[in-house]
N, C-alpha and C. Protein backbone atom coordinates (compact mmCIF):
# COMPACT_ATOMS: atom_id res chain seq x y z
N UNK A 1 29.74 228.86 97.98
CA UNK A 1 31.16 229.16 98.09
C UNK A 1 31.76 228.35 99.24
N UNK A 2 32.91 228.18 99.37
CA UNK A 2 33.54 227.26 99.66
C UNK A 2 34.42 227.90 100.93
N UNK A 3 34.83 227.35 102.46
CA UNK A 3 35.78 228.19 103.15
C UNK A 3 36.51 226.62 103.76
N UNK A 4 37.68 226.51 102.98
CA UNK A 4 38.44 225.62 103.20
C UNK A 4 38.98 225.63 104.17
N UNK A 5 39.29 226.94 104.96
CA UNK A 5 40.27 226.94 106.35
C UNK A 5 39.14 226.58 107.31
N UNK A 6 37.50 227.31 107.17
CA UNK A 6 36.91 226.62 108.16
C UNK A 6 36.35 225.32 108.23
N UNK A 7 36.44 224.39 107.08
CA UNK A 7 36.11 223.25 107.06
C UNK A 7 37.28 222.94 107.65
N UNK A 8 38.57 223.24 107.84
CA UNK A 8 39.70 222.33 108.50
C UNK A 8 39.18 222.40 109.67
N UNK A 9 39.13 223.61 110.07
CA UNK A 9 39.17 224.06 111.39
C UNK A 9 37.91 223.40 112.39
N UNK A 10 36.57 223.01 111.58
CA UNK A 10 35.53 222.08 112.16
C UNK A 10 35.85 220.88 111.86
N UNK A 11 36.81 220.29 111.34
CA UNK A 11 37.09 218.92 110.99
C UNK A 11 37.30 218.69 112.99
N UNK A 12 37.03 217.47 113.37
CA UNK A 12 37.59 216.73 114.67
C UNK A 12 39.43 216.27 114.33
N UNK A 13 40.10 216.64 115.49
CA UNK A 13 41.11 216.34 114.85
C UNK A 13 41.35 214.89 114.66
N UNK A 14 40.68 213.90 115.10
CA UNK A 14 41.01 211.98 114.73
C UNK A 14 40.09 212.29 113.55
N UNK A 15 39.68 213.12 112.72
CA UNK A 15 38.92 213.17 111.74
C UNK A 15 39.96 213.45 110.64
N UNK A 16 40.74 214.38 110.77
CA UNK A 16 41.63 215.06 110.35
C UNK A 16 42.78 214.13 110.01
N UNK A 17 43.48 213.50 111.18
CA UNK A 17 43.97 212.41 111.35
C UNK A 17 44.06 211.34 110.03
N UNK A 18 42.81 210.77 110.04
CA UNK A 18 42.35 209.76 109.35
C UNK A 18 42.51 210.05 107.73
N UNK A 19 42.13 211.59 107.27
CA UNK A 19 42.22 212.00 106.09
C UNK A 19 43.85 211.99 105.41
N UNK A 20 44.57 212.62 106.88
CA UNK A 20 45.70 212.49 106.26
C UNK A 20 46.81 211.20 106.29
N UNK A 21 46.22 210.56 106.68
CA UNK A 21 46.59 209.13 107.17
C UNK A 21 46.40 208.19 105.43
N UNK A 22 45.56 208.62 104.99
CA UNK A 22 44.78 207.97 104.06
C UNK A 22 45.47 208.59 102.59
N UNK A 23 46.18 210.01 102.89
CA UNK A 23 46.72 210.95 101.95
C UNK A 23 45.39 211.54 101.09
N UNK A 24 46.33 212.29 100.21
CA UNK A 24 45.45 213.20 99.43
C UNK A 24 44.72 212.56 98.10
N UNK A 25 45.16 211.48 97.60
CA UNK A 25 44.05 211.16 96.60
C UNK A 25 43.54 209.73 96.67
N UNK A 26 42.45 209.96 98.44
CA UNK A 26 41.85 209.08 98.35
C UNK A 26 40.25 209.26 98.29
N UNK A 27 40.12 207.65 98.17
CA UNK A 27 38.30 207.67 97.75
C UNK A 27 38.01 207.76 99.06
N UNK A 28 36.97 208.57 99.36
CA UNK A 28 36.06 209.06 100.54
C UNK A 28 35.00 207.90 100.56
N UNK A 29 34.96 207.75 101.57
CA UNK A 29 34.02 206.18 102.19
C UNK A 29 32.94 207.19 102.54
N UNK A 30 31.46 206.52 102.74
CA UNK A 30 30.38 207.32 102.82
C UNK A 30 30.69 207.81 104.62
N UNK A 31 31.29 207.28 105.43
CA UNK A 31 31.87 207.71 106.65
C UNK A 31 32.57 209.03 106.85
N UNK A 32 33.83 209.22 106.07
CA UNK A 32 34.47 210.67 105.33
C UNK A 32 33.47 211.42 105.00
N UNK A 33 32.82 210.67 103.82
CA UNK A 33 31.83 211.98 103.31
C UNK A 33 30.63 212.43 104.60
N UNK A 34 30.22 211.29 105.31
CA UNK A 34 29.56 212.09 106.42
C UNK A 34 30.36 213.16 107.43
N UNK A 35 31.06 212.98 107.48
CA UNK A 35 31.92 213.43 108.14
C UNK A 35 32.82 214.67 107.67
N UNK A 36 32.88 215.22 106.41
CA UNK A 36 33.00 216.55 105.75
C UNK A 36 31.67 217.17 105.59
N UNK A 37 30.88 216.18 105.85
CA UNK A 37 29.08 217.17 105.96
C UNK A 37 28.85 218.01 106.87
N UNK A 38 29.10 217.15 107.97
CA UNK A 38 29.04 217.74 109.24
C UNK A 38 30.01 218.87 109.68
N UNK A 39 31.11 219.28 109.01
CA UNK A 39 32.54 219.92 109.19
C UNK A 39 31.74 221.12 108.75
N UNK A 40 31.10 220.76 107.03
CA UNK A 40 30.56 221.49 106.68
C UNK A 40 29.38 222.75 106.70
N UNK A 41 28.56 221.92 107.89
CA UNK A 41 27.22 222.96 108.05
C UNK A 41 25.88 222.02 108.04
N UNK A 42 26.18 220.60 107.85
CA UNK A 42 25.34 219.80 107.87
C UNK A 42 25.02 218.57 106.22
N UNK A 43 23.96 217.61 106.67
CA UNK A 43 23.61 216.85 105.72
C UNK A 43 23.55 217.45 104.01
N UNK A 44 25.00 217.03 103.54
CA UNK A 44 24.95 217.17 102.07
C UNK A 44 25.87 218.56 101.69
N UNK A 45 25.88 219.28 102.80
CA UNK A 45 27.14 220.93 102.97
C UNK A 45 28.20 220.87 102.27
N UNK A 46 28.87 219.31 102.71
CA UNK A 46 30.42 219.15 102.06
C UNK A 46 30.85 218.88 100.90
N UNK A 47 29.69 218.95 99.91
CA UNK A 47 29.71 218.78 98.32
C UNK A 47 30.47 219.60 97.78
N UNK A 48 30.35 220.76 98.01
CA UNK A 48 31.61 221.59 97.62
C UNK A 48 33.40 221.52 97.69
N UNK A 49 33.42 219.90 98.59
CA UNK A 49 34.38 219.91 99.26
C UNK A 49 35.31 218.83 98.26
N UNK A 50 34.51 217.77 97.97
CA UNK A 50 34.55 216.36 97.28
C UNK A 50 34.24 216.58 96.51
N UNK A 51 34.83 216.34 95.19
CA UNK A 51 34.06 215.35 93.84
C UNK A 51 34.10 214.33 93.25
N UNK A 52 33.27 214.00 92.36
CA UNK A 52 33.38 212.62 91.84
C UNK A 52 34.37 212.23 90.38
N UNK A 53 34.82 211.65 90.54
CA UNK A 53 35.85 211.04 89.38
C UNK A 53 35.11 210.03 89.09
N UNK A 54 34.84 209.81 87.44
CA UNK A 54 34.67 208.25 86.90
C UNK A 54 33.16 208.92 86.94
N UNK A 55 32.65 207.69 86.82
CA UNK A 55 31.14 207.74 85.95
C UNK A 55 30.38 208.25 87.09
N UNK A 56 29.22 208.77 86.78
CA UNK A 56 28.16 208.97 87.83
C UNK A 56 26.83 207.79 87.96
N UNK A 57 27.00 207.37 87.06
CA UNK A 57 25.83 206.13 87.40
C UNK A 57 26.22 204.76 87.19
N UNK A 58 25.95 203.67 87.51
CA UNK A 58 24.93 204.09 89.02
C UNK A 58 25.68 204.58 90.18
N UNK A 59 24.31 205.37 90.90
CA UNK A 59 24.96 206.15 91.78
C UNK A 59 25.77 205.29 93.10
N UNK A 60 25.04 204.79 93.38
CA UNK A 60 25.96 203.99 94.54
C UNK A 60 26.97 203.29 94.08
N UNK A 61 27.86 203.65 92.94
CA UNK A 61 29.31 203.51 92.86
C UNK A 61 29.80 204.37 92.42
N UNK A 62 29.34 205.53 92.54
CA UNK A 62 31.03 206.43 92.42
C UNK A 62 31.42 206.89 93.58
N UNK A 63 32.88 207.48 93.04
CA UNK A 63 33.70 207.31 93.37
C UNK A 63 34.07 208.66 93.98
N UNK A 64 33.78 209.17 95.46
CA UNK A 64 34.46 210.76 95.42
C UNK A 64 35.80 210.98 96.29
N UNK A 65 36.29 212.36 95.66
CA UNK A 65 37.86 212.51 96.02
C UNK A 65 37.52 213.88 96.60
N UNK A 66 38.42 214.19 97.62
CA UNK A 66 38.82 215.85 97.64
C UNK A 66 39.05 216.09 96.72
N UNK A 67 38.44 217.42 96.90
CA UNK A 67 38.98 218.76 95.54
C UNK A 67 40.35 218.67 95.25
N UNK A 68 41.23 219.07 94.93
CA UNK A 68 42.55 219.19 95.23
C UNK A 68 43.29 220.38 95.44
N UNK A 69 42.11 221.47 95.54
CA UNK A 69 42.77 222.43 96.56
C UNK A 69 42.40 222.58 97.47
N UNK A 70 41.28 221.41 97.86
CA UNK A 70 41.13 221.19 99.61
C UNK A 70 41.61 219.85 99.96
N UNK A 71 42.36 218.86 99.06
CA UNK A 71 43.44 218.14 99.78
C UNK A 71 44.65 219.03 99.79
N UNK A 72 44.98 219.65 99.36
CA UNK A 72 46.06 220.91 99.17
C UNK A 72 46.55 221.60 100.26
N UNK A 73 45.65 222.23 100.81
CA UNK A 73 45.00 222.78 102.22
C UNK A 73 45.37 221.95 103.32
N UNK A 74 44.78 220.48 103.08
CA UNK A 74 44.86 219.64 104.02
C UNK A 74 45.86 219.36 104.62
N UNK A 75 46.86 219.10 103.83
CA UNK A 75 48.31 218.75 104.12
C UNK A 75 49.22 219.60 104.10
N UNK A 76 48.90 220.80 103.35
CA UNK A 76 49.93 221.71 103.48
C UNK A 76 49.82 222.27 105.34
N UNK A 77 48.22 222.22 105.47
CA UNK A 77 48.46 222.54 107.13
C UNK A 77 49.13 222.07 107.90
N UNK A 78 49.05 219.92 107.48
CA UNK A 78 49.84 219.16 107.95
C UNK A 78 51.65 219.25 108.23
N UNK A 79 52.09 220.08 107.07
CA UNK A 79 53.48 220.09 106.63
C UNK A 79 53.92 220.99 108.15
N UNK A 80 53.00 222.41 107.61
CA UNK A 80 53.38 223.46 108.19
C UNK A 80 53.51 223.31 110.18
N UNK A 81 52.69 222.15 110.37
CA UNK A 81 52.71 221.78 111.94
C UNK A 81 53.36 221.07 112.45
N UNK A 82 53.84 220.41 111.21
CA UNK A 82 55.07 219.04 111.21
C UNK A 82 56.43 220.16 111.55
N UNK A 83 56.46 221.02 110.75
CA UNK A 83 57.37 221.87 111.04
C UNK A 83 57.64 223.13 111.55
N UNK A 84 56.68 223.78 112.62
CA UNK A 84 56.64 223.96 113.56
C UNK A 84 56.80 222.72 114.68
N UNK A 85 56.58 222.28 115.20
CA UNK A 85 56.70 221.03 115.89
C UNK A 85 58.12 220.92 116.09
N UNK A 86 58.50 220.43 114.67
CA UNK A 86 60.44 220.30 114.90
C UNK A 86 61.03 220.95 115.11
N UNK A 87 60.49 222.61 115.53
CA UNK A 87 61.87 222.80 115.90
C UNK A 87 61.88 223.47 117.38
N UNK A 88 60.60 222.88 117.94
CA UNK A 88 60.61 223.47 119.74
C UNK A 88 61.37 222.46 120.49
């Protein structure tokens, strides 16, 4: 099972940064995906987090995306701080 607020919440925020920098439907570089592992609980955790679009073999080319209700998450946190922010 899956806890999307605490994977935000262990994300680093230049981690965080970078995801949303990149927006919500992008391909995760094996860097990202290390890096939602670790958010996650460790080596391979963040599978629940990402999936793959397009073919699965061979393996060293596909292609993985956020879920899209944990890019969902992602940015809606983004919105919600953007706007808090504006109006102090």
């Amino acid at each position: 099972m899956t806890d999307i607020q605490g994977l935000i919440a262990a994300l680093l925020p230049e981690d965080l940064a970078v995801l949303r920098q990149r927006g919500p439907d992008q391909s995760l570089d094996r860097d990202m995906l290390d890096t939602i592992d670790r958010a996650a609980g460790g080596p391979g955790e963040g599978r629940g987090y990402y999936v793959v679009r397009g073919s699965l073999i061979p393996q060293e080319r596909r292609q993985y995306y956020l879920r899209e209700d944990v890019a969902a998450a992602i940015f809606a946190s983004w919105t919600l701080e953007g706007a808090t922010g504006a109006d102090t």
